[in-house]
PDB file of N, CA and C in Angstrom:
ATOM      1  N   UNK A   1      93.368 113.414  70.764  1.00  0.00           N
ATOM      2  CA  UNK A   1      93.779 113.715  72.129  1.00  0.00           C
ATOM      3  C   UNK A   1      94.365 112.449  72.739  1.00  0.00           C
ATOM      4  N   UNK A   2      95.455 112.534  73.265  1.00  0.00           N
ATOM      5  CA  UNK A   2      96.433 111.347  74.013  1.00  0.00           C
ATOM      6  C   UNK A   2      95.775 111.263  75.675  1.00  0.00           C
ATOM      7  N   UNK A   3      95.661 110.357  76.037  1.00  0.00           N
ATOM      8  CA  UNK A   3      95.346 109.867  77.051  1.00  0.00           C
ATOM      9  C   UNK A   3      96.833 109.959  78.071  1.00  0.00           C
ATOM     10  N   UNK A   4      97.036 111.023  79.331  1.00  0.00           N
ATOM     11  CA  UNK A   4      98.474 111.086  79.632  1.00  0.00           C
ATOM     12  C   UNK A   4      98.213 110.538  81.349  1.00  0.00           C
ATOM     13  N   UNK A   5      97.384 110.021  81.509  1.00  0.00           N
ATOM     14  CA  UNK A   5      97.435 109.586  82.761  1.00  0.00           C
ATOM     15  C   UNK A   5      98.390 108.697  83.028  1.00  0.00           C
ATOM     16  N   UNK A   6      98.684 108.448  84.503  1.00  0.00           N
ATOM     17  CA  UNK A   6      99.833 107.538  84.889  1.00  0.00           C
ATOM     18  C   UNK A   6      99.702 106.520  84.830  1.00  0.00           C
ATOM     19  N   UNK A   7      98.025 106.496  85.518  1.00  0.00           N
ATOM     20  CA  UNK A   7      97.917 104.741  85.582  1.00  0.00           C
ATOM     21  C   UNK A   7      96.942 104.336  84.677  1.00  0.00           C
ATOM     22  N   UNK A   8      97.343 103.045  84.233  1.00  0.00           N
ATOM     23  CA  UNK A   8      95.705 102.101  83.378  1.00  0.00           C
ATOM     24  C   UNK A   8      95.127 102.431  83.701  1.00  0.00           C
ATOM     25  N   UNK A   9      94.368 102.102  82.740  1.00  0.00           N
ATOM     26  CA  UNK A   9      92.584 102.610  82.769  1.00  0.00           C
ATOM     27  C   UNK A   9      92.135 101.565  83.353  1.00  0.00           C
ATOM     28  N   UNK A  10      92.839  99.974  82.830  1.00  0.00           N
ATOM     29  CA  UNK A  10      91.943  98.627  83.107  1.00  0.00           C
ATOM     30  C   UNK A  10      92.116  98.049  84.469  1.00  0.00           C
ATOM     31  N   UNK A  11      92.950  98.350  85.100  1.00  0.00           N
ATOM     32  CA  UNK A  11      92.918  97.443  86.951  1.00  0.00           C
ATOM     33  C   UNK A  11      91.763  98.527  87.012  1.00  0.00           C
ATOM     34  N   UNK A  12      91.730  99.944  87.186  1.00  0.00           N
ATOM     35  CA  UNK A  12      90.370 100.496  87.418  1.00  0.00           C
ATOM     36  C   UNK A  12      88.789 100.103  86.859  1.00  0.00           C
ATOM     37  N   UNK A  13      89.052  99.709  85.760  1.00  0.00           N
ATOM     38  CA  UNK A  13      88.151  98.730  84.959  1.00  0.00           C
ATOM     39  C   UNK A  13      87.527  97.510  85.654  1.00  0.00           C
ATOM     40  N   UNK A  14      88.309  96.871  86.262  1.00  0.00           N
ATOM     41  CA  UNK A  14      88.465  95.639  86.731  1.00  0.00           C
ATOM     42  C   UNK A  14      87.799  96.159  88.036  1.00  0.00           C
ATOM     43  N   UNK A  15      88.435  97.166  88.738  1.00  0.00           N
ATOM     44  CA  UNK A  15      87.798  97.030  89.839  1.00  0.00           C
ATOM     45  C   UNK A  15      86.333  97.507  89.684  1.00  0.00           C
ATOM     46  N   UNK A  16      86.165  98.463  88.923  1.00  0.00           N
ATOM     47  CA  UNK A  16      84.367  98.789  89.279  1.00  0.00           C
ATOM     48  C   UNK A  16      83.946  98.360  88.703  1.00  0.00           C
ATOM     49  N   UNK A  17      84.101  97.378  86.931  1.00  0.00           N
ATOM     50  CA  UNK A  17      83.185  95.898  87.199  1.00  0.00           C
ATOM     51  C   UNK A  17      82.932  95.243  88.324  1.00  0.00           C
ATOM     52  N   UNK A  18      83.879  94.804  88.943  1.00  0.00           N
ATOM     53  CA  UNK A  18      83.995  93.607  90.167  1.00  0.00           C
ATOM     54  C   UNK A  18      82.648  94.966  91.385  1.00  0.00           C
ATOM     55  N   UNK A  19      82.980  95.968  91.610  1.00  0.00           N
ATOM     56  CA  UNK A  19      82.017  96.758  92.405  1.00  0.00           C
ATOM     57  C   UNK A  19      80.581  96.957  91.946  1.00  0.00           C
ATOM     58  N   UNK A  20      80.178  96.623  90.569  1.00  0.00           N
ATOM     59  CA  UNK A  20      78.468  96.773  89.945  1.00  0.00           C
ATOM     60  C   UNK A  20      77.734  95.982  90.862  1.00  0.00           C
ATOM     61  N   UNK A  21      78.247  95.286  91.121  1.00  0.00           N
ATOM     62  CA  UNK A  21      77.697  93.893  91.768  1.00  0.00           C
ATOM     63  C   UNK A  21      77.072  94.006  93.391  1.00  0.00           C
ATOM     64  N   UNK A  22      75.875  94.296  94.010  1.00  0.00           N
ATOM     65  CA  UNK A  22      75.567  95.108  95.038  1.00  0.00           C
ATOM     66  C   UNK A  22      75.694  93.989  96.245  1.00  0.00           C
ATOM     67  N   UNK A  23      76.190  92.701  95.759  1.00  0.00           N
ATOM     68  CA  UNK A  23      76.229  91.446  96.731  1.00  0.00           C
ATOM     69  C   UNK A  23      77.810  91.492  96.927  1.00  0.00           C
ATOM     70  N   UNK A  24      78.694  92.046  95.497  1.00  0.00           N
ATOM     71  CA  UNK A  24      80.393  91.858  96.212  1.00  0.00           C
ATOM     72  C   UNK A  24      80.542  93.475  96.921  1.00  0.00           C
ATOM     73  N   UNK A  25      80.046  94.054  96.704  1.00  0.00           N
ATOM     74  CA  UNK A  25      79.916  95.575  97.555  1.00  0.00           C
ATOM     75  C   UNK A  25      79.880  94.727  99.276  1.00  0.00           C
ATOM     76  N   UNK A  26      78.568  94.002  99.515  1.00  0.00           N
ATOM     77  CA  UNK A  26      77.956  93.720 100.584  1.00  0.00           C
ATOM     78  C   UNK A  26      79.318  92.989 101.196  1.00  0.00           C
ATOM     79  N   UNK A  27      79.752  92.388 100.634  1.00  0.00           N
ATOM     80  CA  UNK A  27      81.133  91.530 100.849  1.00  0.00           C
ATOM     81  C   UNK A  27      82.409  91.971 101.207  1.00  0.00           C
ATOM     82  N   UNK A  28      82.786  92.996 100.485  1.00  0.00           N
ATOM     83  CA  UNK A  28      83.560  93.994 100.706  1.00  0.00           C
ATOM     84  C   UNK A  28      83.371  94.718 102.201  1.00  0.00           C
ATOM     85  N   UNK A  29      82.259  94.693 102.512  1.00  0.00           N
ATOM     86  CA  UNK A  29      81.508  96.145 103.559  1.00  0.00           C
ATOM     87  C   UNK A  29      81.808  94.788 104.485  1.00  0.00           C
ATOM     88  N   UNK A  30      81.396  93.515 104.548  1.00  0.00           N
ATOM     89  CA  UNK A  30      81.769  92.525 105.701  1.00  0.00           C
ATOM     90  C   UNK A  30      82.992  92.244 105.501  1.00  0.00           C
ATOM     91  N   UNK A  31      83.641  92.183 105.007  1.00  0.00           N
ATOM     92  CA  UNK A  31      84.831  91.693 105.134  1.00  0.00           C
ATOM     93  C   UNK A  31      85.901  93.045 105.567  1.00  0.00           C
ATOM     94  N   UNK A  32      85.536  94.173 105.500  1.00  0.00           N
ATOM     95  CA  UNK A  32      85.873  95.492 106.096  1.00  0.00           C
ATOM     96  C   UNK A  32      85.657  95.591 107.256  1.00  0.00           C
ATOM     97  N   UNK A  33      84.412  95.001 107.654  1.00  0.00           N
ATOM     98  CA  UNK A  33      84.128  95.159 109.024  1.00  0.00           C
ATOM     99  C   UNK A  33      84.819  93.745 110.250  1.00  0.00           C
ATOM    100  N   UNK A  34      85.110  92.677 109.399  1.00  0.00           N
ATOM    101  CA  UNK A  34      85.438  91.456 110.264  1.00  0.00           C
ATOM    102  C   UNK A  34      87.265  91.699 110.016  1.00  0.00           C
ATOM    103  N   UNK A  35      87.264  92.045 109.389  1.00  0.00           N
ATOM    104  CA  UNK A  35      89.012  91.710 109.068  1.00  0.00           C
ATOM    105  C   UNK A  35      89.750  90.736 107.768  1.00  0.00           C
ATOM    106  N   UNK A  36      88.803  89.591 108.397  1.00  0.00           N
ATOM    107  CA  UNK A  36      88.661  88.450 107.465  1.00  0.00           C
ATOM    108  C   UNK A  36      88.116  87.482 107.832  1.00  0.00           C
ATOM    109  N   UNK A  37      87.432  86.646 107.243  1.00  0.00           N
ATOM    110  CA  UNK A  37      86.330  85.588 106.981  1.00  0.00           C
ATOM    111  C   UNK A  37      86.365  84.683 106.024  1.00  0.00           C
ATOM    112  N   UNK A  38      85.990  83.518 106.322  1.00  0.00           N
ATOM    113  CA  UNK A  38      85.976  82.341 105.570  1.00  0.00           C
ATOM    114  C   UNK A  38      84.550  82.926 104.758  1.00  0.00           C
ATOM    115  N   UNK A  39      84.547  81.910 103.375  1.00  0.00           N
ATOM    116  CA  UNK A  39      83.516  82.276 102.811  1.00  0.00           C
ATOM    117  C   UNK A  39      81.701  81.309 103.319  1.00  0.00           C
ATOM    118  N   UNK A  40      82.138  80.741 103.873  1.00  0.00           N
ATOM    119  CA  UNK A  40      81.161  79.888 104.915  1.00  0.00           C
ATOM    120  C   UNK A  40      80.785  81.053 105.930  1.00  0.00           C
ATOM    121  N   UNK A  41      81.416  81.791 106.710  1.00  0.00           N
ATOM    122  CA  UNK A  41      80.818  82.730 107.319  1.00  0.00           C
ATOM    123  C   UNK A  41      80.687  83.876 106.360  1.00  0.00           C
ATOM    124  N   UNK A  42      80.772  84.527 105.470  1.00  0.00           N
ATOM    125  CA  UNK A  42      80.228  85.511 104.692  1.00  0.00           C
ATOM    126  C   UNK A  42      78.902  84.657 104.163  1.00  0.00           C
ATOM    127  N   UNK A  43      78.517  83.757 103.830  1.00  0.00           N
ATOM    128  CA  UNK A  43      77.287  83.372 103.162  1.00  0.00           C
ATOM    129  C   UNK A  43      76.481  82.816 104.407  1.00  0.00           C
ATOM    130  N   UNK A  44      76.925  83.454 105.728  1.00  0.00           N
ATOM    131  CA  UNK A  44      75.386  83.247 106.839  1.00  0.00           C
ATOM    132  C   UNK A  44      75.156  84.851 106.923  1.00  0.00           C
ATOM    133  N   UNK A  45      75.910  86.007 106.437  1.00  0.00           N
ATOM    134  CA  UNK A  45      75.127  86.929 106.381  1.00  0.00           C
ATOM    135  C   UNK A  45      74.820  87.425 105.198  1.00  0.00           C
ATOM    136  N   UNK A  46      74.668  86.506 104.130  1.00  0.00           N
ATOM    137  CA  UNK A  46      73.907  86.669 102.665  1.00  0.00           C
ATOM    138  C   UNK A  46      73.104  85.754 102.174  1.00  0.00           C
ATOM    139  N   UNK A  47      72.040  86.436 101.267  1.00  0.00           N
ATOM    140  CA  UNK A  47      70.973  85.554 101.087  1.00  0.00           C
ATOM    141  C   UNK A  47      71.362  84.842  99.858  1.00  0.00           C
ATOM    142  N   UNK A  48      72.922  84.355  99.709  1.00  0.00           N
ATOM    143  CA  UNK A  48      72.730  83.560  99.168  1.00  0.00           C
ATOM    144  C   UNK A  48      73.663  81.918  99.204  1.00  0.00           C
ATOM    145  N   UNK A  49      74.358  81.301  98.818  1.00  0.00           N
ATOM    146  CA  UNK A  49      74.779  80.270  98.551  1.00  0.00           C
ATOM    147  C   UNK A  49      76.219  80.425  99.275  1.00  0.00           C
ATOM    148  N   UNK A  50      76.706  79.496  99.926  1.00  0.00           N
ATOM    149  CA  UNK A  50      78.516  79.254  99.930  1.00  0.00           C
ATOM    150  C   UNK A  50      79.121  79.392  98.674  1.00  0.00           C
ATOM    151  N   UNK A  51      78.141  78.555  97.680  1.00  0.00           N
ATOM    152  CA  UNK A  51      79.151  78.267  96.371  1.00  0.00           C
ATOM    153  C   UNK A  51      79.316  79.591  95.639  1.00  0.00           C
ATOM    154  N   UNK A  52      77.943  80.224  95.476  1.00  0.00           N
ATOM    155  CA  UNK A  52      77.626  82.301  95.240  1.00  0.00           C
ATOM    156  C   UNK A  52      78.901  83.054  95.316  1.00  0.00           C
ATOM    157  N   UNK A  53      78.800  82.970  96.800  1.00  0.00           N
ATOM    158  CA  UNK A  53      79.841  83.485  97.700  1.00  0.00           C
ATOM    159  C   UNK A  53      81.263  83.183  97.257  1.00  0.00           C
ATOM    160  N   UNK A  54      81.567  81.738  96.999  1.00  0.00           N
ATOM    161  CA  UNK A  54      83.011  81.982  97.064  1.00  0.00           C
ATOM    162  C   UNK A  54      83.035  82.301  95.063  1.00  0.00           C
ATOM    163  N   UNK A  55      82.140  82.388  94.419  1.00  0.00           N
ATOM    164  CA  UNK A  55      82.456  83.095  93.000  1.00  0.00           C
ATOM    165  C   UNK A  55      82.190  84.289  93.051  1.00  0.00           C
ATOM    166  N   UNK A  56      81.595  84.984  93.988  1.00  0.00           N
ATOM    167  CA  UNK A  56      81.665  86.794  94.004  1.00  0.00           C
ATOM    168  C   UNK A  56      83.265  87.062  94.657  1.00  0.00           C
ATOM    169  N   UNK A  57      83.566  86.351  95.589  1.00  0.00           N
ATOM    170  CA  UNK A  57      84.846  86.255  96.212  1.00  0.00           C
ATOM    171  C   UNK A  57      86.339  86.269  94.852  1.00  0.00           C
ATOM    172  N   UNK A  58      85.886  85.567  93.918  1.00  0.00           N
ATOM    173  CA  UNK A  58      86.829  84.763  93.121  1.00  0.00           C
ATOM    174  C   UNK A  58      86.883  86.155  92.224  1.00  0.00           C
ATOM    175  N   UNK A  59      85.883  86.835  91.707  1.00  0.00           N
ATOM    176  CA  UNK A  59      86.061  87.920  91.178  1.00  0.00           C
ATOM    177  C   UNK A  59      86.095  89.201  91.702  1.00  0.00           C
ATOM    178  N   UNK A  60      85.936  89.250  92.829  1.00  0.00           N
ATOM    179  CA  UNK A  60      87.204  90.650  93.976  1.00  0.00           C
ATOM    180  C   UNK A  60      88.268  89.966  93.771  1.00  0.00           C
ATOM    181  N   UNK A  61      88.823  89.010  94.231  1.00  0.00           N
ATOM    182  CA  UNK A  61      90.194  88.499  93.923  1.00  0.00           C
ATOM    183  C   UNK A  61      91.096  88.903  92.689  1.00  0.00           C
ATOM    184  N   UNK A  62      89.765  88.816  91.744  1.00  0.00           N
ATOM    185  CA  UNK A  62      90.874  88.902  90.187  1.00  0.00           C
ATOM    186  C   UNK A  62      91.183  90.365  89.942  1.00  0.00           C
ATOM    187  N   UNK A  63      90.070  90.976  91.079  1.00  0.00           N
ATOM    188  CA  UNK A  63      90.320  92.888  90.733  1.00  0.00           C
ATOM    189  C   UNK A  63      91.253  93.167  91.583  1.00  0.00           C
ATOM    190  N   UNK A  64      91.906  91.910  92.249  1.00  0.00           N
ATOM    191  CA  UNK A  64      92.652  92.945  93.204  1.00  0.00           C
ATOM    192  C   UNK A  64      92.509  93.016  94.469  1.00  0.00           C
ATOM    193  N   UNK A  65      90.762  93.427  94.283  1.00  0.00           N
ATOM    194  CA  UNK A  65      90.468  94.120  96.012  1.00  0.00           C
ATOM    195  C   UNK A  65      90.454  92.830  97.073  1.00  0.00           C
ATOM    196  N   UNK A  66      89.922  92.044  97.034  1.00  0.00           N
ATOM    197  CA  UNK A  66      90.543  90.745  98.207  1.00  0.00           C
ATOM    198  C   UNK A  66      91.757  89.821  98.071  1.00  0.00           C
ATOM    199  N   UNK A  67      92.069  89.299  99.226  1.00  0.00           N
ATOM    200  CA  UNK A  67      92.874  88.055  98.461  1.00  0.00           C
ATOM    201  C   UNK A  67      92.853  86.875  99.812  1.00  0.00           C
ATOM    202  N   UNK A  68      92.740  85.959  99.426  1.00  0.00           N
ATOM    203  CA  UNK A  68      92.166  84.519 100.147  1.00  0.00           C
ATOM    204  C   UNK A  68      93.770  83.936 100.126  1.00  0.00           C
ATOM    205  N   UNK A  69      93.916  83.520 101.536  1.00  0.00           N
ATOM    206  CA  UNK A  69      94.945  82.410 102.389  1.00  0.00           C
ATOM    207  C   UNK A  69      94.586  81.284 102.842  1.00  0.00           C
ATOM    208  N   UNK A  70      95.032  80.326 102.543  1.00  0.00           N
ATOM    209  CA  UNK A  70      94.819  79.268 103.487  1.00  0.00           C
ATOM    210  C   UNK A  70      95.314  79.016 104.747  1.00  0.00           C
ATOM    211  N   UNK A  71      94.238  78.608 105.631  1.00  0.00           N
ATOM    212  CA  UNK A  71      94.699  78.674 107.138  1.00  0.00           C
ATOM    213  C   UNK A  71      94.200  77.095 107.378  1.00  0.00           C
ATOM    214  N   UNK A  72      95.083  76.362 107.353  1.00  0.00           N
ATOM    215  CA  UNK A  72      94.855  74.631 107.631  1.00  0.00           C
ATOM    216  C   UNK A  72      93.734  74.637 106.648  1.00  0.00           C
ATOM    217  N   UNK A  73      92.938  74.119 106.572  1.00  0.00           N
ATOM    218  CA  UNK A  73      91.622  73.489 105.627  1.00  0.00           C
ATOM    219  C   UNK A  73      90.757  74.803 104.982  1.00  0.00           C
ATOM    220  N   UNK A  74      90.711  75.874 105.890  1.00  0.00           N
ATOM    221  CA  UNK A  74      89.797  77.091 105.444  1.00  0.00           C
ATOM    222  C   UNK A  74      90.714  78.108 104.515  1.00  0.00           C
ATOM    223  N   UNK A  75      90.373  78.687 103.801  1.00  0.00           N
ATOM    224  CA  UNK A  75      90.477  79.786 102.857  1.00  0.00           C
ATOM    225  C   UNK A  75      90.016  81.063 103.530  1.00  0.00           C
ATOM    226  N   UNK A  76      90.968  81.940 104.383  1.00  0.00           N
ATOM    227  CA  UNK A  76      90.306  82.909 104.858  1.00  0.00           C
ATOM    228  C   UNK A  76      91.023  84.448 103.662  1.00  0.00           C
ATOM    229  N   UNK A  77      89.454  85.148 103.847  1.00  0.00           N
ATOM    230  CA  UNK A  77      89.696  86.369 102.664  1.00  0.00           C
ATOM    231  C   UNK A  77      89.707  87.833 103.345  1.00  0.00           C
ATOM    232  N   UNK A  78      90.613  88.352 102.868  1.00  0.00           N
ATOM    233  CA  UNK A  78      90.894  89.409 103.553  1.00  0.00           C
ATOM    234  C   UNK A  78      90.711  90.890 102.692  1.00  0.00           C
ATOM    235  N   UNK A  79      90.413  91.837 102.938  1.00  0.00           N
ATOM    236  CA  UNK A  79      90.021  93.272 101.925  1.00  0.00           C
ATOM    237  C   UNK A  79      92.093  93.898 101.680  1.00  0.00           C
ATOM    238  N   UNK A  80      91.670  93.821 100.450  1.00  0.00           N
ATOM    239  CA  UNK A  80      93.420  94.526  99.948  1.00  0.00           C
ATOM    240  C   UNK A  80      92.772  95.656  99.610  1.00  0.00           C
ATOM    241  N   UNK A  81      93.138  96.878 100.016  1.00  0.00           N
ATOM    242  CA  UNK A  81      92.381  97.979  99.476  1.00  0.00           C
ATOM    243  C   UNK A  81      93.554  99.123  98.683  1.00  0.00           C
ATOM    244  N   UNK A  82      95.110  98.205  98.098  1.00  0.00           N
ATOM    245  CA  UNK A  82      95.759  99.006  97.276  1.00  0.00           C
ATOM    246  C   UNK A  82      94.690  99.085  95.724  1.00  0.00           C
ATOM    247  N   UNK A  83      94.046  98.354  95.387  1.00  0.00           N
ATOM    248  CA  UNK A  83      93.515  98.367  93.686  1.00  0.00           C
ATOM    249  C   UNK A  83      92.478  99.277  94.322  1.00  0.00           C
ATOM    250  N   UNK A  84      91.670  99.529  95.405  1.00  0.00           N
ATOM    251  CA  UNK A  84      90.696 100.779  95.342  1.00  0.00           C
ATOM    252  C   UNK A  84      90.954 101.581  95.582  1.00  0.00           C
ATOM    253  N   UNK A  85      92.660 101.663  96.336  1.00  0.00           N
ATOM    254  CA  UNK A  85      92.966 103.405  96.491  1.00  0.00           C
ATOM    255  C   UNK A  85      93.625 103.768  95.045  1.00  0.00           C
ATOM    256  N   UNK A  86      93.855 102.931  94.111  1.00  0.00           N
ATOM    257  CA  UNK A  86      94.278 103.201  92.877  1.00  0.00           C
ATOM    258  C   UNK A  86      93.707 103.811  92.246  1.00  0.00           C
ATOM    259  N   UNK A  87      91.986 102.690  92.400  1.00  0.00           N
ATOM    260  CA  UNK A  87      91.016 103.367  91.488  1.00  0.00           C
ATOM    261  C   UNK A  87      90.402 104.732  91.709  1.00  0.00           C
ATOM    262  N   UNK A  88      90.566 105.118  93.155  1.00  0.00           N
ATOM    263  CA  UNK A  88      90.299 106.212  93.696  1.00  0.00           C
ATOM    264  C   UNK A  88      90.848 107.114  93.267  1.00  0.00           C
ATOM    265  N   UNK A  89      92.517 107.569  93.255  1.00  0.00           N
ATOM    266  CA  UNK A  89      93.159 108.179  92.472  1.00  0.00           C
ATOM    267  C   UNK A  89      92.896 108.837  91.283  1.00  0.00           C
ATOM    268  N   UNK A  90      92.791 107.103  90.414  1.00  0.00           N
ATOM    269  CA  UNK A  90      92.450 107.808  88.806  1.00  0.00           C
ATOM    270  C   UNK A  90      90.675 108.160  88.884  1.00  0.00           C
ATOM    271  N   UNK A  91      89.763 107.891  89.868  1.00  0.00           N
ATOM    272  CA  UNK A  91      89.037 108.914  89.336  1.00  0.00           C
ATOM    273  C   UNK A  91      89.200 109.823  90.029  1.00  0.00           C
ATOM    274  N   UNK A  92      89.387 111.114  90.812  1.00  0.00           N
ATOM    275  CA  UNK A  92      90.460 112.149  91.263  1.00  0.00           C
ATOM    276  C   UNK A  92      90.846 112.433  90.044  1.00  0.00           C
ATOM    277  N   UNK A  93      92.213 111.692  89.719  1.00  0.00           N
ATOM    278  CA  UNK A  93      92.565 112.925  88.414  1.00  0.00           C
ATOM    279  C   UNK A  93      92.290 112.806  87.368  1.00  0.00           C
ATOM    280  N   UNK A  94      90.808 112.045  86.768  1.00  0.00           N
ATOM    281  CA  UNK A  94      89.849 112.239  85.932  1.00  0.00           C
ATOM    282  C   UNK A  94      88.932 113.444  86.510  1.00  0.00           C
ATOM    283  N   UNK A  95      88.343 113.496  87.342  1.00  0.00           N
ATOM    284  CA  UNK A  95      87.808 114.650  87.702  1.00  0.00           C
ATOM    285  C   UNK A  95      88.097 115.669  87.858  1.00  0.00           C
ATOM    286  N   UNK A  96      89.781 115.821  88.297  1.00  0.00           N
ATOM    287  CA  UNK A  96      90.408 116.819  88.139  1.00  0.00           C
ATOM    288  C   UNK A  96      90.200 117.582  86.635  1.00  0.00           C
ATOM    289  N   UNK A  97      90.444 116.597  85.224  1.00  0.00           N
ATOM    290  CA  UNK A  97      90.595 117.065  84.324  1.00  0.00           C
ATOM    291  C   UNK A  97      89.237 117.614  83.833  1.00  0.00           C
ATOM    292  N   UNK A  98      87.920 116.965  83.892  1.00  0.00           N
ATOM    293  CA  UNK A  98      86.954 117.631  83.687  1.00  0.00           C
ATOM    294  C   UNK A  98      86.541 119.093  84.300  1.00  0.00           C
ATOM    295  N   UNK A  99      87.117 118.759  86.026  1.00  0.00           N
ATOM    296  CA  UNK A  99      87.060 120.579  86.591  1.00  0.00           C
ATOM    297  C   UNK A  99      87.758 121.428  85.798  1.00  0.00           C
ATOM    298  N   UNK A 100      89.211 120.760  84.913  1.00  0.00           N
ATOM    299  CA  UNK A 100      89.805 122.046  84.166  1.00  0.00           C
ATOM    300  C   UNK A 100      89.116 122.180  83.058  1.00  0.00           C
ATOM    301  N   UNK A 101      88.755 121.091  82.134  1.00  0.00           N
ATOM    302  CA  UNK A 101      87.992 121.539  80.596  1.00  0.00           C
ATOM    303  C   UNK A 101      86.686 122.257  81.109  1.00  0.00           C
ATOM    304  N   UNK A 102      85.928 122.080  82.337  1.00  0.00           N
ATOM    305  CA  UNK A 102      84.627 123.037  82.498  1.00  0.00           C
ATOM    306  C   UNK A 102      85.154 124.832  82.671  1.00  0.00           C
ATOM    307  N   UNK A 103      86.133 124.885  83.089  1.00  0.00           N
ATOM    308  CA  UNK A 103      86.463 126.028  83.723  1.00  0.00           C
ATOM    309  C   UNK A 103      86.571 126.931  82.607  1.00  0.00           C
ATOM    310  N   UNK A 104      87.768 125.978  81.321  1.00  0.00           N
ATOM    311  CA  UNK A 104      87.670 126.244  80.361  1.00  0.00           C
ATOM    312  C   UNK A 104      86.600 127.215  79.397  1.00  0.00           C
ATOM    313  N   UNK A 105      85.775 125.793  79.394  1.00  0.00           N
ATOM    314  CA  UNK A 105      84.497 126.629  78.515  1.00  0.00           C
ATOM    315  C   UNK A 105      83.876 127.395  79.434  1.00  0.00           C
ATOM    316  N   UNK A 106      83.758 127.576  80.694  1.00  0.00           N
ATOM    317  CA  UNK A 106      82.910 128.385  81.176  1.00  0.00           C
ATOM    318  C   UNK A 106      83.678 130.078  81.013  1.00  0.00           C
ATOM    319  N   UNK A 107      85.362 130.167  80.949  1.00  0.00           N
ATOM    320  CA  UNK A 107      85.840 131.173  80.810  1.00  0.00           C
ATOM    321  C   UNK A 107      85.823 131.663  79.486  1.00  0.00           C
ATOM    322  N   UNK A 108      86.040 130.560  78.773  1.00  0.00           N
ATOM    323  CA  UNK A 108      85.386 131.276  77.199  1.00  0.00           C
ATOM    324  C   UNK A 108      84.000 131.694  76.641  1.00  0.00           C
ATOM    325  N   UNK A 109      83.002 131.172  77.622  1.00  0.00           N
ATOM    326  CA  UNK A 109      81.661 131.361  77.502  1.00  0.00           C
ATOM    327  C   UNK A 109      81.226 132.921  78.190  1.00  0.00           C
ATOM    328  N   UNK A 110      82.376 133.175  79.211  1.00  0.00           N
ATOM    329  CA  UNK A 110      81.847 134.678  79.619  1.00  0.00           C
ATOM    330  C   UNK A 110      82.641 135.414  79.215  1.00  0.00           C
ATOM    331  N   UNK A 111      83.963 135.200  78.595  1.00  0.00           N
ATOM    332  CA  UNK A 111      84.570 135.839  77.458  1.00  0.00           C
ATOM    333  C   UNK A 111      84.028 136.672  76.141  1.00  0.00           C
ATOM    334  N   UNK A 112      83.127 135.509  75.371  1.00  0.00           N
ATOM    335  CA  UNK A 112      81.987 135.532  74.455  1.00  0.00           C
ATOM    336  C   UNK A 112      81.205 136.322  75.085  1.00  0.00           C
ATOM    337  N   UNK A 113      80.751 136.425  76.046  1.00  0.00           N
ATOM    338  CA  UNK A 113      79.632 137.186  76.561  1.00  0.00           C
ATOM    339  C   UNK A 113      79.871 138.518  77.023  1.00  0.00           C
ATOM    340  N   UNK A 114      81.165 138.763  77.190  1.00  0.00           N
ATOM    341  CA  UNK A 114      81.822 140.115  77.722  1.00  0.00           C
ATOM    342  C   UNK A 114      82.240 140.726  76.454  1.00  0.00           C
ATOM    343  N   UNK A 115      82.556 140.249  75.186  1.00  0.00           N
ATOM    344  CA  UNK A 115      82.935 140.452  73.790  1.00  0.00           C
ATOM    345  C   UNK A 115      82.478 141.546  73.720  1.00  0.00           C
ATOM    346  N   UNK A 116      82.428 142.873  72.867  1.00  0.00           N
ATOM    347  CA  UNK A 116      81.507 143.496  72.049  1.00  0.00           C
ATOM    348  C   UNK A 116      80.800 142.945  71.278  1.00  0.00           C
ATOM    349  N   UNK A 117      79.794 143.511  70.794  1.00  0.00           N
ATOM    350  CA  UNK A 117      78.942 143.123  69.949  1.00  0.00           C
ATOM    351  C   UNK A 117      79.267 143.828  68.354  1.00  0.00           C
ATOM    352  N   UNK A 118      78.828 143.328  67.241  1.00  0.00           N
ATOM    353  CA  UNK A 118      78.987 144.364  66.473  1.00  0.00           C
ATOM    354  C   UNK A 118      78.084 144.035  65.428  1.00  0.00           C
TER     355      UNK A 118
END
């Protein structure tokens, strides 16, 4: 069976690795809610490190979903949310395709069951 989807599999890859992570989620969800933030203010509302912070930062970056500017001396990071409406997509029309192969067997299963017997 050929794989006929439009888009890679791997930027989607990329992004929900980079999403397992329940501290770059948390990051994502602040940085959704502020606009954008230095990573000095994202690590006063996490329990953990600046340095943490700007390597959970560094890998949203590589998926895509953020991307960091410099503004004079600070690095401010902002939510890009084209790689999650991507990933959104392809799962959509992955799910799409499983609603058709279920429908499938479920129409051949009451097919079989409507059969005669003999």
């Amino acid at each position: 069976m050929t794989d006929q989807r439009s888009e890679p599999v791997e930027p989607a890859g990329d992004v929900l690795a980079a999403l397992a992570d329940p501290t770059r989620r948390h990051l994502l969800d602040l940085l959704a809610a502020q606009g954008e933030a230095t990573a000095t203010n994202l690590a006063e509302e996490l329990p953990v490190s600046r340095q943490a912070v700007v390597k959970h930062l560094a890998v949203l970056e590589a998926a895509g979903l953020v991307a960091g500017g410099r503004v004079g001396r600070e690095v401010r990071y902002a939510v890009r949310p084209a790689a999650l409406n991507a990933t959104a997509r392809w799962m959509a029309a992955l799910a799409d395709d499983w609603d058709r192969r279920l429908a499938a067997i479920k129409r051949a299963a009451e097919a079989a069951e409507d059969a005669p017997r003999s």
